[in-house]
N, C-alpha and C. Protein backbone atom coordinates (compact mmCIF):
# COMPACT_ATOMS: atom_id res chain seq x y z
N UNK A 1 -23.41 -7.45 -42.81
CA UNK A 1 -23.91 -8.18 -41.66
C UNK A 1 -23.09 -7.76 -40.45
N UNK A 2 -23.83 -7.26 -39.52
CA UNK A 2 -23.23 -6.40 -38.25
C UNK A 2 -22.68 -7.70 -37.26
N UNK A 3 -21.00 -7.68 -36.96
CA UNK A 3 -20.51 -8.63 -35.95
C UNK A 3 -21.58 -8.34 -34.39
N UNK A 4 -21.57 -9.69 -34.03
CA UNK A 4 -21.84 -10.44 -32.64
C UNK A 4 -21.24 -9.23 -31.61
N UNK A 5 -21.56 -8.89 -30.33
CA UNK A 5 -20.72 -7.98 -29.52
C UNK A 5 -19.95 -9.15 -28.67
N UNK A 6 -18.55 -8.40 -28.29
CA UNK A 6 -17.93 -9.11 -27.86
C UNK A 6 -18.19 -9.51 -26.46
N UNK A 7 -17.94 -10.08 -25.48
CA UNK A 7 -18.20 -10.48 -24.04
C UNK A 7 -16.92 -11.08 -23.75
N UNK A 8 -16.77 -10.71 -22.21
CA UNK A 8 -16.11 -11.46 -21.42
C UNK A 8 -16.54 -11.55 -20.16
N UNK A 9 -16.11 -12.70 -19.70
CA UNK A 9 -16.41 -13.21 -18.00
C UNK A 9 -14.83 -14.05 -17.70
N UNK A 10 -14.79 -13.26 -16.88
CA UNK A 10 -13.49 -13.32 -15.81
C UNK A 10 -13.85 -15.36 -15.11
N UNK A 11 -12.44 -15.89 -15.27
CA UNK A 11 -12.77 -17.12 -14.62
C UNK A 11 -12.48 -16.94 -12.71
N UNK A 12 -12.43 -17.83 -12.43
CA UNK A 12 -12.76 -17.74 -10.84
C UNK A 12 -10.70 -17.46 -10.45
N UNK A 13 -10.07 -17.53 -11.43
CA UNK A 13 -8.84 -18.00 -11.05
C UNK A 13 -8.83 -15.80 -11.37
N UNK A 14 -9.14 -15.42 -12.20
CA UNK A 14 -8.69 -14.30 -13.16
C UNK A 14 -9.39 -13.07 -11.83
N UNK A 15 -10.59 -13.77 -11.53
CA UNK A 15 -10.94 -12.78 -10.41
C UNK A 15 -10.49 -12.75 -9.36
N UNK A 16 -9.77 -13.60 -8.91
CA UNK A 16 -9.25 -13.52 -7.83
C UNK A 16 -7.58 -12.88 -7.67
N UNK A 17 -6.97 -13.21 -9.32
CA UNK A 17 -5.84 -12.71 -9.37
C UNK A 17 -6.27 -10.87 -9.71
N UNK A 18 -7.22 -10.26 -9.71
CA UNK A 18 -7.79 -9.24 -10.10
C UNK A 18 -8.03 -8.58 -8.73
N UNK A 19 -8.41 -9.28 -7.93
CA UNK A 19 -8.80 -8.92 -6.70
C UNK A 19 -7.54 -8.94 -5.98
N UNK A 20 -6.46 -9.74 -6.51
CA UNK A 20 -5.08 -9.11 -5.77
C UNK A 20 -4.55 -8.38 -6.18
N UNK A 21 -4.28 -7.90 -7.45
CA UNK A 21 -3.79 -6.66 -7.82
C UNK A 21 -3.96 -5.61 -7.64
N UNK A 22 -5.66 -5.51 -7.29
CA UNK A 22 -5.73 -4.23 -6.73
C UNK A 22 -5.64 -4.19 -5.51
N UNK A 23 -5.72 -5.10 -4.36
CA UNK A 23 -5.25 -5.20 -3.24
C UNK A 23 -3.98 -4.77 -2.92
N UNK A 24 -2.73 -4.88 -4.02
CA UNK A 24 -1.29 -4.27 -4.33
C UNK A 24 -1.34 -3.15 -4.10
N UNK A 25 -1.98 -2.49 -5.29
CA UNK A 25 -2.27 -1.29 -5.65
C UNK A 25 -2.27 -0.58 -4.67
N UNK A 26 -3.88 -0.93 -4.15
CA UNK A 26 -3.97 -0.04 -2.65
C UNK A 26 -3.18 -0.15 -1.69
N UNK A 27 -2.38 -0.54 -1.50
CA UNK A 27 -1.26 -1.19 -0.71
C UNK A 27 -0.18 -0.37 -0.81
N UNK A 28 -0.05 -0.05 -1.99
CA UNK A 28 1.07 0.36 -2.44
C UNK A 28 0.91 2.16 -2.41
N UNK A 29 -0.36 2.28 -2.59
CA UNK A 29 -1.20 4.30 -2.40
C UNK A 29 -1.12 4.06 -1.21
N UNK A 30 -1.78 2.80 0.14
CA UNK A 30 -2.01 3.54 1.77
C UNK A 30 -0.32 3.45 1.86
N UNK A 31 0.70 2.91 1.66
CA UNK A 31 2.06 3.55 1.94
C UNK A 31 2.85 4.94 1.84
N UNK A 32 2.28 5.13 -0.01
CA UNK A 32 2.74 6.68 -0.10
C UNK A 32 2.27 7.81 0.82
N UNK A 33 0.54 7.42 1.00
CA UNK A 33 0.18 8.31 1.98
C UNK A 33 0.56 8.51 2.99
N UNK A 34 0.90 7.40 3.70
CA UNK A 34 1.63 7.38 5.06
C UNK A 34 2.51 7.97 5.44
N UNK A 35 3.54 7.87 4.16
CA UNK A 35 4.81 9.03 4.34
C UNK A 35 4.24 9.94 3.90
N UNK A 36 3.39 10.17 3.08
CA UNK A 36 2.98 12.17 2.71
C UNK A 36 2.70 12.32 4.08
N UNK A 37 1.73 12.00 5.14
CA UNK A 37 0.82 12.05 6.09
C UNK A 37 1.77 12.57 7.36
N UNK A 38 2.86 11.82 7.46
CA UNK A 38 4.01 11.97 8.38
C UNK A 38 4.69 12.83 7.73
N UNK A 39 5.25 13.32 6.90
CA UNK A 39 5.39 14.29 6.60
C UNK A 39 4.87 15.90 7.22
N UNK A 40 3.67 15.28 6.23
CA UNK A 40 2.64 16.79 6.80
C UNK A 40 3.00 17.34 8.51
N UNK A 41 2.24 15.88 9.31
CA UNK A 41 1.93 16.04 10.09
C UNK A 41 3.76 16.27 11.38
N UNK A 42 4.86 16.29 10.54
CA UNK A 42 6.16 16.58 11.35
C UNK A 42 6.14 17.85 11.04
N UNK A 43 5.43 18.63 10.07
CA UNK A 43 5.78 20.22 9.70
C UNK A 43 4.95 20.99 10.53
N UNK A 44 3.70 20.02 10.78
CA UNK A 44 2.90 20.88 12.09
C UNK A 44 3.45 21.05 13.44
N UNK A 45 4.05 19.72 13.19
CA UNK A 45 4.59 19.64 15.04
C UNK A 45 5.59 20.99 15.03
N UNK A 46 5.96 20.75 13.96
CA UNK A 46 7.55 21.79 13.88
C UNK A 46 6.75 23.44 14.06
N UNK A 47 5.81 23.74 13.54
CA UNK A 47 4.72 24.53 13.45
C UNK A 47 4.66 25.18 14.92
N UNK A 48 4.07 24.60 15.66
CA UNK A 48 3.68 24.13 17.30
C UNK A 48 4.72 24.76 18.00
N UNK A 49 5.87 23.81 17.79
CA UNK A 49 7.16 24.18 18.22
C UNK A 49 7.51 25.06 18.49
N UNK A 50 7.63 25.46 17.04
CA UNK A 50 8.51 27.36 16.73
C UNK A 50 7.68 28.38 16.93
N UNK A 51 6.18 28.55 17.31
CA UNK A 51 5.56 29.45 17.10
C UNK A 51 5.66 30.04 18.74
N UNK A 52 5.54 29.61 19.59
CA UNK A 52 6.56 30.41 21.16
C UNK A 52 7.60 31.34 20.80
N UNK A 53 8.14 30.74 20.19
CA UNK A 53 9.69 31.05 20.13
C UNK A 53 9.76 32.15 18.95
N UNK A 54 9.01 32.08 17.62
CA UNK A 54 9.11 33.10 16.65
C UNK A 54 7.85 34.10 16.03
N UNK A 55 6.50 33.57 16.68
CA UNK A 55 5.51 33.98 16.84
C UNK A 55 4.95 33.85 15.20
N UNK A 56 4.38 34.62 14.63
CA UNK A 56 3.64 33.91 13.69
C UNK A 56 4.13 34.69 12.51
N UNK A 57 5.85 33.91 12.06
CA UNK A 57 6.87 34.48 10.68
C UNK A 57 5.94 34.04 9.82
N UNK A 58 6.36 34.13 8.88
CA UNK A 58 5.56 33.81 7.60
C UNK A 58 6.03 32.00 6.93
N UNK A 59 7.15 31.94 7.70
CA UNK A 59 7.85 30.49 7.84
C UNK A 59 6.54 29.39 8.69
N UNK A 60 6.01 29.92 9.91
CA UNK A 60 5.49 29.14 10.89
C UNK A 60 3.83 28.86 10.33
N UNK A 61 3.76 30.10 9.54
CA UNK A 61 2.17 30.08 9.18
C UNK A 61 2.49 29.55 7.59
N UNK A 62 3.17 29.50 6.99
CA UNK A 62 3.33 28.61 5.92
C UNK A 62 3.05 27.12 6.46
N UNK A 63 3.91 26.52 7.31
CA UNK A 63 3.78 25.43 8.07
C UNK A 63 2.48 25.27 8.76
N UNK A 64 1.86 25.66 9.17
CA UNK A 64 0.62 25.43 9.81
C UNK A 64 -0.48 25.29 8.71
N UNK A 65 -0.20 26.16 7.24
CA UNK A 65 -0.74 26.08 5.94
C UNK A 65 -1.37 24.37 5.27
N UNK A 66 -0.50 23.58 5.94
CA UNK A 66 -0.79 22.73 5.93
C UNK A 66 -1.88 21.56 6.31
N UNK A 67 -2.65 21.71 7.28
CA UNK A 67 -3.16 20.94 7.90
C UNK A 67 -4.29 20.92 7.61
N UNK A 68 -5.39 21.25 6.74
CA UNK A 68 -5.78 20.84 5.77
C UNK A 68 -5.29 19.62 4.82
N UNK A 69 -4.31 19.70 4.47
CA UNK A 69 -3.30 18.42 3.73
C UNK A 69 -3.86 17.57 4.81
N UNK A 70 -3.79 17.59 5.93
CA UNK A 70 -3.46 16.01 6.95
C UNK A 70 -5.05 15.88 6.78
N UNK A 71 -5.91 16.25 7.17
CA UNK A 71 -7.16 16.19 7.31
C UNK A 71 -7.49 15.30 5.97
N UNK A 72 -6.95 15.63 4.29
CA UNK A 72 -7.55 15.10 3.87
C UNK A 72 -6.27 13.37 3.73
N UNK A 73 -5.43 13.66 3.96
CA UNK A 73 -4.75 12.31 3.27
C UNK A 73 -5.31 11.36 4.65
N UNK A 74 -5.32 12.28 5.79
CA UNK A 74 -5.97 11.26 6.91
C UNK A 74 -7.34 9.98 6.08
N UNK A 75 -8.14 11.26 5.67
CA UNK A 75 -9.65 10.74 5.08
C UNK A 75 -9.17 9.54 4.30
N UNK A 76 -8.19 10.02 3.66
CA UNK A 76 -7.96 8.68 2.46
C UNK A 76 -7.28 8.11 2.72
N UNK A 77 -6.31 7.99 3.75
CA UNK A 77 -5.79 6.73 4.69
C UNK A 77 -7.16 6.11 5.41
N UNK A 78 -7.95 6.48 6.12
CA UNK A 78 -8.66 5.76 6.39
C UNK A 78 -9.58 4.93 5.77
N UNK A 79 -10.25 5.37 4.28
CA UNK A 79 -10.78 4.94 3.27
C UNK A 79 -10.27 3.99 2.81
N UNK A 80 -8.70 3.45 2.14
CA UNK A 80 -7.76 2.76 1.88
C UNK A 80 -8.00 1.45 2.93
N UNK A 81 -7.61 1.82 4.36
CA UNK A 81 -7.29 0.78 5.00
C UNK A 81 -8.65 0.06 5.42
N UNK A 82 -9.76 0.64 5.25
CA UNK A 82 -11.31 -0.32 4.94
C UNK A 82 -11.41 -1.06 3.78
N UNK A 83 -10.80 -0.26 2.21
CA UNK A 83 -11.36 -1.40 1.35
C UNK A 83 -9.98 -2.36 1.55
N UNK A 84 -8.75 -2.17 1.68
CA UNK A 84 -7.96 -2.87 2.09
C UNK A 84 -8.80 -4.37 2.89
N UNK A 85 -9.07 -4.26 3.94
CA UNK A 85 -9.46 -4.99 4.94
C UNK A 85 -10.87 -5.85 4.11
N UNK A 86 -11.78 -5.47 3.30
CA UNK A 86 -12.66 -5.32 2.88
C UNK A 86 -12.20 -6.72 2.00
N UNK A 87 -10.95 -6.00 1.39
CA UNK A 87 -10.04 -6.92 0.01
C UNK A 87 -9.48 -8.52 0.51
N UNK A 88 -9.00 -7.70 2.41
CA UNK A 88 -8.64 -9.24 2.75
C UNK A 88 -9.43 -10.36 3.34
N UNK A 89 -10.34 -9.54 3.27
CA UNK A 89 -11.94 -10.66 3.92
C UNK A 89 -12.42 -11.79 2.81
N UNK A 90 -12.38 -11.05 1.09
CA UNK A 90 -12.31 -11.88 0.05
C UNK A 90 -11.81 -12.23 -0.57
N UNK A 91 -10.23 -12.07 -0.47
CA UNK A 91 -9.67 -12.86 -0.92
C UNK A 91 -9.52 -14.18 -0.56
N UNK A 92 -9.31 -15.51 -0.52
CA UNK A 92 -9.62 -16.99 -0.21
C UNK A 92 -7.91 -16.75 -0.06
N UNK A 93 -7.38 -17.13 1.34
CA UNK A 93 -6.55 -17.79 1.53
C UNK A 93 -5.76 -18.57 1.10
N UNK A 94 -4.58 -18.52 0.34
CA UNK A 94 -3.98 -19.92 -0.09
C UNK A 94 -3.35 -20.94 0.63
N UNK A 95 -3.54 -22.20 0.09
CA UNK A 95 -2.76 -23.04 1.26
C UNK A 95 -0.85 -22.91 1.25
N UNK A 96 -0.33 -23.04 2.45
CA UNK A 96 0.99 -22.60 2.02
C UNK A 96 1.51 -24.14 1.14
N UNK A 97 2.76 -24.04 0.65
CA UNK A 97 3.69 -25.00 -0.07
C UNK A 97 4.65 -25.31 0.78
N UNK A 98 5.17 -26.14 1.09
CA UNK A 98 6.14 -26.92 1.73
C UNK A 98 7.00 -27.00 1.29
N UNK A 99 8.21 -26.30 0.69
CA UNK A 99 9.47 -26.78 -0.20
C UNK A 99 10.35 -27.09 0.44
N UNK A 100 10.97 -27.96 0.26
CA UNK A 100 12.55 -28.00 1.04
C UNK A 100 13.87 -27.16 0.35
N UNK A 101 14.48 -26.40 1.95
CA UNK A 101 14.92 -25.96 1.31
C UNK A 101 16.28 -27.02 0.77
N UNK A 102 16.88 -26.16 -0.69
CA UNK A 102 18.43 -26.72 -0.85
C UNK A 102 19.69 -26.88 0.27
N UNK A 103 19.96 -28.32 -0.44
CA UNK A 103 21.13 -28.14 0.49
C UNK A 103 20.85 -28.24 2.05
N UNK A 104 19.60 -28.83 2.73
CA UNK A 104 19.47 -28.32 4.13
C UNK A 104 19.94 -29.19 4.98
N UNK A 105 20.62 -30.11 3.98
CA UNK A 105 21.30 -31.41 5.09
C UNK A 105 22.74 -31.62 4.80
N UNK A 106 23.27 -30.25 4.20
CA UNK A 106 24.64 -30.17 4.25
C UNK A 106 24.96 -30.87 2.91
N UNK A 107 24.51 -31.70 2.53
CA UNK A 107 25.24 -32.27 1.49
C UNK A 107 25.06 -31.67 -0.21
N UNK A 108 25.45 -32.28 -1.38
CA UNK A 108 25.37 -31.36 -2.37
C UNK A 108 23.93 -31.37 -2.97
N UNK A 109 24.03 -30.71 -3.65
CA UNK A 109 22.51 -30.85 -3.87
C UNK A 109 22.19 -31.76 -4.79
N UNK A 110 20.82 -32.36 -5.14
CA UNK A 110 20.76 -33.39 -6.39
C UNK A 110 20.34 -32.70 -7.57
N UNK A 111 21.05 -33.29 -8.51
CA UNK A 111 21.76 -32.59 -10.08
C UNK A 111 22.19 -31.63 -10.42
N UNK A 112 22.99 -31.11 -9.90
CA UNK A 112 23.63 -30.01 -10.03
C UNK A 112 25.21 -30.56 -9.98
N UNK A 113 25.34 -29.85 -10.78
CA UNK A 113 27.28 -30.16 -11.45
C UNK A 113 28.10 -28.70 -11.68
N UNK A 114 29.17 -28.94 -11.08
CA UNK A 114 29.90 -27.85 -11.20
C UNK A 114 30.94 -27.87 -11.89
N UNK A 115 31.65 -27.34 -12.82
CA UNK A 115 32.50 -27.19 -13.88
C UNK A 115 33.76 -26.41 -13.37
């Protein structure tokens, strides 16, 4: 007798913690790009620079080799920072928490014992 197929459905709490993780994620790729991107794009300037001055070494056109690279991490920086934006439109806001902090009235704190 052939088992039932399995299923799942995400609760409202699971999708939303789902929908922040990858919000991380991408968060965490449009950063790396940013520094690849600046990167790239300081080897062109440097590119720019030196090419008056040394005309076209095999150093300057290596460097200029590049910009292709910017063109595309550009594309996918820009791609990133739409579903980004996309991510923060649905995610639901949380309300903030109010904690107090320790200790904020100078005195010791309650239950805490020191040895």
């Amino acid at each position: 007798m052939p088992l039932a197929p399995l299923t799942v459905a995400l609760s409202a709490g699971q999708q939303i913690e789902t929908l922040k993780r990858f919000r991380a994620r991408y968060g965490e790729e449009l950063k790396k790009i940013e520094s690849e991107l600046t990167e790239v794009l300081t080897a062109l300037a440097e590119a720019d620079f030196l090419a008056p001055y040394l005309g076209e070494q095999p150093e300057v056109i290596e460097l200029r080799a590049r910009k292709a690279d910017a063109a595309k991490l550009e594309h996918r920086r820009q791609y990133l920072a739409m579903i980004i934006e996309r991510l923060d439109q649905v995610i639901p806001q949380q309300p903030t928490v109010a904690v107090p902090v320790p200790n904020a009235a100078g005195g010791k704190p309650a239950g805490v014992r020191r040895y």
